[in-house]
N, C-alpha and C. Protein backbone atom coordinates (compact mmCIF):
# COMPACT_ATOMS: atom_id res chain seq x y z
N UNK A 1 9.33 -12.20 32.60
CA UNK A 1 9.12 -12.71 31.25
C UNK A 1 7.92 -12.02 30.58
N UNK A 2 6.78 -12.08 31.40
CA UNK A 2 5.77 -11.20 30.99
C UNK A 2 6.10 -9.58 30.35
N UNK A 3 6.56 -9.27 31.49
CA UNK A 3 7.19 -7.78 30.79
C UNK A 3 8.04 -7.55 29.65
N UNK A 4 8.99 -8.35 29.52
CA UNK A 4 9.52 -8.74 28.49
C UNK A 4 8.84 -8.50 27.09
N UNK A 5 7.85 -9.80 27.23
CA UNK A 5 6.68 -9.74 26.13
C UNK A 5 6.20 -8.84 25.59
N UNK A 6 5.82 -7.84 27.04
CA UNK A 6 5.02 -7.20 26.29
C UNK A 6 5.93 -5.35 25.84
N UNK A 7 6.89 -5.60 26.18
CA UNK A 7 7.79 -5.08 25.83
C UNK A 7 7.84 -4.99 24.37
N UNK A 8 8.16 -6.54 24.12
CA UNK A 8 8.40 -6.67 22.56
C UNK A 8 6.95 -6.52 21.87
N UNK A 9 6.27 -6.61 22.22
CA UNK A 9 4.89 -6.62 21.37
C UNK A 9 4.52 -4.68 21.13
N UNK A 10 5.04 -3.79 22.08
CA UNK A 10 5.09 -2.73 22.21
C UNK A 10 5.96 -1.74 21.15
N UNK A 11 6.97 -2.84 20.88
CA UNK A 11 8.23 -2.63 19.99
C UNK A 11 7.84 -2.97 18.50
N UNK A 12 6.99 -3.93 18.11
CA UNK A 12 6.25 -4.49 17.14
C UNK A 12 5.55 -3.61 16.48
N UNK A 13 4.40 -2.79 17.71
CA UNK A 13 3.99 -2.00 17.13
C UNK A 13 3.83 -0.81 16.71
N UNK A 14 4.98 -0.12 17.40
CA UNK A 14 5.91 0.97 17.40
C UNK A 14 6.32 0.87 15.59
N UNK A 15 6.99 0.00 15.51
CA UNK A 15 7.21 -0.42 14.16
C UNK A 15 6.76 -0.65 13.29
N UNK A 16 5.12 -1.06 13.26
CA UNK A 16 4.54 -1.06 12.25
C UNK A 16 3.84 0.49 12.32
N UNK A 17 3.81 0.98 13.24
CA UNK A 17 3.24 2.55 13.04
C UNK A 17 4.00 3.13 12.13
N UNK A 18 5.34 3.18 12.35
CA UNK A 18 6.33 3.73 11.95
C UNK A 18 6.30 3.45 10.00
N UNK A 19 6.24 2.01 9.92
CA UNK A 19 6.25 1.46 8.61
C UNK A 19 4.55 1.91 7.57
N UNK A 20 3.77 2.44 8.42
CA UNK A 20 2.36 2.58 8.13
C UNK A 20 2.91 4.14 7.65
N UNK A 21 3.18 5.25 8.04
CA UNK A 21 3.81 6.45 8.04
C UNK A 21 4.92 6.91 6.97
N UNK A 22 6.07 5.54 6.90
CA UNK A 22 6.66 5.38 5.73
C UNK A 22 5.93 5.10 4.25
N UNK A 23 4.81 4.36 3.99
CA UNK A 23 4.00 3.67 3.15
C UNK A 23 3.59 5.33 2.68
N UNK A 24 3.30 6.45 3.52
CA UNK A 24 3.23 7.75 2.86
C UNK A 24 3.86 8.36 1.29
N UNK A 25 5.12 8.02 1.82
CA UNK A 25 6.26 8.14 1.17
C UNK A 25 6.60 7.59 0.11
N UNK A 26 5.74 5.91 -0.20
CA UNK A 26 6.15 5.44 -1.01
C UNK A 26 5.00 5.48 -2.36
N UNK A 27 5.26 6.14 -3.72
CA UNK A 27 4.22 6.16 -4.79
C UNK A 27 4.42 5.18 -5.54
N UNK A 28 3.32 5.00 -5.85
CA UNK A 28 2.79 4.09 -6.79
C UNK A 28 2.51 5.16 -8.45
N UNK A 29 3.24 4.35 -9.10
CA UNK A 29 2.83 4.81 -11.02
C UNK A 29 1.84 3.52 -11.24
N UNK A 30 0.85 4.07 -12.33
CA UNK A 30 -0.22 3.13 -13.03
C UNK A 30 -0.69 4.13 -14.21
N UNK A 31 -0.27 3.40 -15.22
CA UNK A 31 -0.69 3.49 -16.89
C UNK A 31 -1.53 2.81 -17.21
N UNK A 32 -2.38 3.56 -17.89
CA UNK A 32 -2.84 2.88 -18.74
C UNK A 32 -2.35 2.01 -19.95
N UNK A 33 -2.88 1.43 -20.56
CA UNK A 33 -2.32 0.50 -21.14
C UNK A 33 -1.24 1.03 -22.30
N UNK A 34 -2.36 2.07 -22.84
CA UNK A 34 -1.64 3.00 -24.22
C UNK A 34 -1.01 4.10 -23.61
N UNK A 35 -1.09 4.17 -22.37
CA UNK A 35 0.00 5.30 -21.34
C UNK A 35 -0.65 6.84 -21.71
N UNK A 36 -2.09 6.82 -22.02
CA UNK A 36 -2.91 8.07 -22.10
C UNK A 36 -3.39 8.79 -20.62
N UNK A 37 -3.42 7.62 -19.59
CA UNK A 37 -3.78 8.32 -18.22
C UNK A 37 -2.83 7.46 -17.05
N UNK A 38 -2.54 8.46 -16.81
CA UNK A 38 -1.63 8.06 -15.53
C UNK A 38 -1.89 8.60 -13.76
N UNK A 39 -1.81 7.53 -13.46
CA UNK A 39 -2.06 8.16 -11.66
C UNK A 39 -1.05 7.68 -11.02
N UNK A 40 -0.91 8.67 -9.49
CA UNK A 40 -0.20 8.34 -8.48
C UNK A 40 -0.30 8.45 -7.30
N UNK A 41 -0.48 7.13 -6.70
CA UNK A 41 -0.65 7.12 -5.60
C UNK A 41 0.18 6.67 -4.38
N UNK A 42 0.29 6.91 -3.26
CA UNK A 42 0.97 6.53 -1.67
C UNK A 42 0.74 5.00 -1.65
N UNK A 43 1.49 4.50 -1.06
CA UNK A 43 1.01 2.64 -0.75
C UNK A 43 -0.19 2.34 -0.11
N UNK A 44 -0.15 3.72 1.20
CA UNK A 44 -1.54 4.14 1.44
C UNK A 44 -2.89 4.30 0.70
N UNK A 45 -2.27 3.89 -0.57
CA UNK A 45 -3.45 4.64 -1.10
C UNK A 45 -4.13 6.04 -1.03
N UNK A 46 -3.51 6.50 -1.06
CA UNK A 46 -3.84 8.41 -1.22
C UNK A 46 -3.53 8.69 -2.20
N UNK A 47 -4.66 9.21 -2.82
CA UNK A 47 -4.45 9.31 -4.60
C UNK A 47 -2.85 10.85 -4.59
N UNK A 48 -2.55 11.34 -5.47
CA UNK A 48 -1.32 12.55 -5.31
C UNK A 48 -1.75 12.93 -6.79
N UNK A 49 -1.41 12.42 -7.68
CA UNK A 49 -1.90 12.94 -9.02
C UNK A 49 -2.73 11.91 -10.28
N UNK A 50 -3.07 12.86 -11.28
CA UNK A 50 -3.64 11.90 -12.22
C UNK A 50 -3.18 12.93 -13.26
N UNK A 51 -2.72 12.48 -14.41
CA UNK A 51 -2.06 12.73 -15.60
C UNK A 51 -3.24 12.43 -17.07
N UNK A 52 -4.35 12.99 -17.43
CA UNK A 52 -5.19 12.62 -18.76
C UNK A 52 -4.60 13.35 -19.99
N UNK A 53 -4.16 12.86 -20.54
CA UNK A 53 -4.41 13.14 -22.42
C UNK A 53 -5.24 14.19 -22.57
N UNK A 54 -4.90 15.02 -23.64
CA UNK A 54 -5.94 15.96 -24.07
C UNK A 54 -7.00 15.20 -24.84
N UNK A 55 -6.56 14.07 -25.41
CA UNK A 55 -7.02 13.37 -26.10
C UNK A 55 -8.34 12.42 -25.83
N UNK A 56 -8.81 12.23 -24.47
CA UNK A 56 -9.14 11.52 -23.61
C UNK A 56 -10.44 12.53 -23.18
N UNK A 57 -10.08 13.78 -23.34
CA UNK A 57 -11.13 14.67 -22.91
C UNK A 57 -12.16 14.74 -23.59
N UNK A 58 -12.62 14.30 -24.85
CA UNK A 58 -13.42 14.06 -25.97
C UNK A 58 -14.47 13.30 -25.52
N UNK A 59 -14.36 12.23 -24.70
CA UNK A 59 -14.94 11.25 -24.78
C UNK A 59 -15.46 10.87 -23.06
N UNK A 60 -16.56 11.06 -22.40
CA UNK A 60 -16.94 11.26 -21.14
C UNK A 60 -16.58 9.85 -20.57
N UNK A 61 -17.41 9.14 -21.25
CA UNK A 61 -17.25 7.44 -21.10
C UNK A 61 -16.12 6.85 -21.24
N UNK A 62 -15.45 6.48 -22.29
CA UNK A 62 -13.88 6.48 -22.44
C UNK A 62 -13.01 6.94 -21.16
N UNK A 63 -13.02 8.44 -20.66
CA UNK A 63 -12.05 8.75 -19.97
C UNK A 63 -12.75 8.03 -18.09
N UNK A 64 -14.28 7.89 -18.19
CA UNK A 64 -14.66 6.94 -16.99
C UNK A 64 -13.98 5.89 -16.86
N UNK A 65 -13.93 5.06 -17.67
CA UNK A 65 -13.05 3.61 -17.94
C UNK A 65 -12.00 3.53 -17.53
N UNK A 66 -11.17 4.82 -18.27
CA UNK A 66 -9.72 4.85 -18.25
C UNK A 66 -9.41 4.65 -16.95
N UNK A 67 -10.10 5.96 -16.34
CA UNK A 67 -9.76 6.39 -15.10
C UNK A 67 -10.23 4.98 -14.05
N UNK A 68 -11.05 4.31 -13.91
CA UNK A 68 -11.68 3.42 -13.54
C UNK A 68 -10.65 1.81 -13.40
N UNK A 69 -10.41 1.49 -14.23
CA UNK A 69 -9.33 0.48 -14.94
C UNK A 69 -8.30 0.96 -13.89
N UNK A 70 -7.72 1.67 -14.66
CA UNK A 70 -6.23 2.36 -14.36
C UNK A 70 -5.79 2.73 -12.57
N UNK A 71 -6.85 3.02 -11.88
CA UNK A 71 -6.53 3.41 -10.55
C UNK A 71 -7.12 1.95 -10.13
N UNK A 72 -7.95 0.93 -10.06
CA UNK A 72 -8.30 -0.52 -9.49
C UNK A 72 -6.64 -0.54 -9.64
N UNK A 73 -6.18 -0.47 -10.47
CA UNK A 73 -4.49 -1.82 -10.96
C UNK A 73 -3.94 -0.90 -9.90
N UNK A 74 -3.64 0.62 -9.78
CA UNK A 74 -3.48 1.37 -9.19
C UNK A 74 -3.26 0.95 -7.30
N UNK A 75 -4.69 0.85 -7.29
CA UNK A 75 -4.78 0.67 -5.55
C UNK A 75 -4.31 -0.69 -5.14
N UNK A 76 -4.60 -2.11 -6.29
CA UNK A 76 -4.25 -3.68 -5.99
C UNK A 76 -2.41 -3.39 -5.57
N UNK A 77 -2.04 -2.76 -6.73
CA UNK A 77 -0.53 -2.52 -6.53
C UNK A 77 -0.42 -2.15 -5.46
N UNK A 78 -1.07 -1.20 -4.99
CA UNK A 78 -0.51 -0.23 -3.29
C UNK A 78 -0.76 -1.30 -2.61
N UNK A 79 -1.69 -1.38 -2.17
CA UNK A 79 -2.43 -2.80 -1.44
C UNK A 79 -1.35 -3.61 -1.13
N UNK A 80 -1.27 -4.33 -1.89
CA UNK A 80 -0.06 -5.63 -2.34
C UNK A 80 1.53 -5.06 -1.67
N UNK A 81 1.82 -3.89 -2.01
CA UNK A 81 3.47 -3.42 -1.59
C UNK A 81 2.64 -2.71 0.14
N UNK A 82 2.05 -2.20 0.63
CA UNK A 82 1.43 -2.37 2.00
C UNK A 82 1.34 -3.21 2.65
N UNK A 83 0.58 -4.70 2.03
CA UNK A 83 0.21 -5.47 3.12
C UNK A 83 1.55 -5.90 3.36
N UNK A 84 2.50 -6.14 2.40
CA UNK A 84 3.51 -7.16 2.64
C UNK A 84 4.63 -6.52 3.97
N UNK A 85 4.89 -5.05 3.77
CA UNK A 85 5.30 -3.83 4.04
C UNK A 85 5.10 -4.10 5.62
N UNK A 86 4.27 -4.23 5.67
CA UNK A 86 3.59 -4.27 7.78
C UNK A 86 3.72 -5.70 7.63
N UNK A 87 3.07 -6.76 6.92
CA UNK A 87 3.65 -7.88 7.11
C UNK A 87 5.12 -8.57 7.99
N UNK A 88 5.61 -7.41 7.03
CA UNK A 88 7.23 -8.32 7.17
C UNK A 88 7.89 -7.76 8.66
N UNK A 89 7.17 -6.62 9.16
CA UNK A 89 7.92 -5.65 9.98
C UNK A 89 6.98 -6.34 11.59
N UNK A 90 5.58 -6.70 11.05
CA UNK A 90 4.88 -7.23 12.17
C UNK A 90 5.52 -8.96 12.50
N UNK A 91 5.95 -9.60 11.45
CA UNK A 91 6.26 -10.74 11.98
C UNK A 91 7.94 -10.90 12.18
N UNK A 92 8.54 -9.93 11.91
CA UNK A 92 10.26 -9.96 12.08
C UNK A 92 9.81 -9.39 13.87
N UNK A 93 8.81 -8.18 14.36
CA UNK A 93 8.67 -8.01 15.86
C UNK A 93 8.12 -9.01 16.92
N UNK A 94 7.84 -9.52 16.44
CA UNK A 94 6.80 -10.74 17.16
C UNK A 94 7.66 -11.55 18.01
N UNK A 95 6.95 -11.37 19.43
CA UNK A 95 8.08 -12.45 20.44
C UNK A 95 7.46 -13.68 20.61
N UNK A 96 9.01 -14.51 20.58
CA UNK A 96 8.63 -15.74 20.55
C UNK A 96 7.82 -16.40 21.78
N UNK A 97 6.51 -16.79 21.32
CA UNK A 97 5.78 -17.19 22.25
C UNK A 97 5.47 -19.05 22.24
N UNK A 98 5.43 -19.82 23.29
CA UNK A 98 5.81 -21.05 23.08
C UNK A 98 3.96 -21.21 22.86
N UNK A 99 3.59 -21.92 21.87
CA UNK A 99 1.99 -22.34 21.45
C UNK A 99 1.74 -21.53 20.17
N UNK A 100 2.16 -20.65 19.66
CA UNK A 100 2.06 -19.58 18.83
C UNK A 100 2.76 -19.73 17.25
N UNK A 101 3.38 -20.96 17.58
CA UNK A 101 4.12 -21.20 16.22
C UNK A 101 3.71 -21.43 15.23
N UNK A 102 2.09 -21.70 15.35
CA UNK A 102 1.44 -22.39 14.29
C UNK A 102 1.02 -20.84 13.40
N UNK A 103 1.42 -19.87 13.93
CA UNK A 103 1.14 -18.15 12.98
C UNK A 103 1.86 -17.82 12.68
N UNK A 104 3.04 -18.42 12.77
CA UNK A 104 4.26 -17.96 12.09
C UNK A 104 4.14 -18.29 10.42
């Protein structure tokens, strides 16, 4: 039974490696509000691109903000589609252990 366990717990995390590796793969879009700067990032959070306005270049402070604003909403989004991402893959692996129910 032991082996078993830890079998499955081995399998769990096989799978969330796997799902951590996929999260590569998956980008994130974030606009700004007036859609002057745009970024993109991995669920990981690994920035890939940023898109500024010519318009935006004028203004040092302004385009701090933009950029500032725009990648926070940016990373909460990745964040949020990540945690849930290993979430769902760590508790669909999880063997049933008798005392343990209360983490489900």
């Amino acid at each position: 039974m032991f082996g078993d366990m830890m079998g499955k717990l081995k399998e769990a995390q096989e799978k969330v490696e796997a799902t951590k590796k996929r999260m590569d793969t998956v980008m994130v879009d974030e606009k700004s509000s007036d859609g002057l700067l745009k970024v993109t990032l991995t669920a990981n959070r690994e920035l890939k691109s940023i898109d500024i306005d010519d318009s935006l270049l004028d203004d040092k402070e302004q385009l701090e903000d933009y950029l500032i604003i725009t990648m926070n909403k940016a990373i909460k989004k990745a964040t949020e589609i990540n945690e849930a991402e290993i979430a769902a893959v760590a508790k669909e692996g999880m063997p049933n252990i008798p005392g343990l129910d209360m983490f489900k």
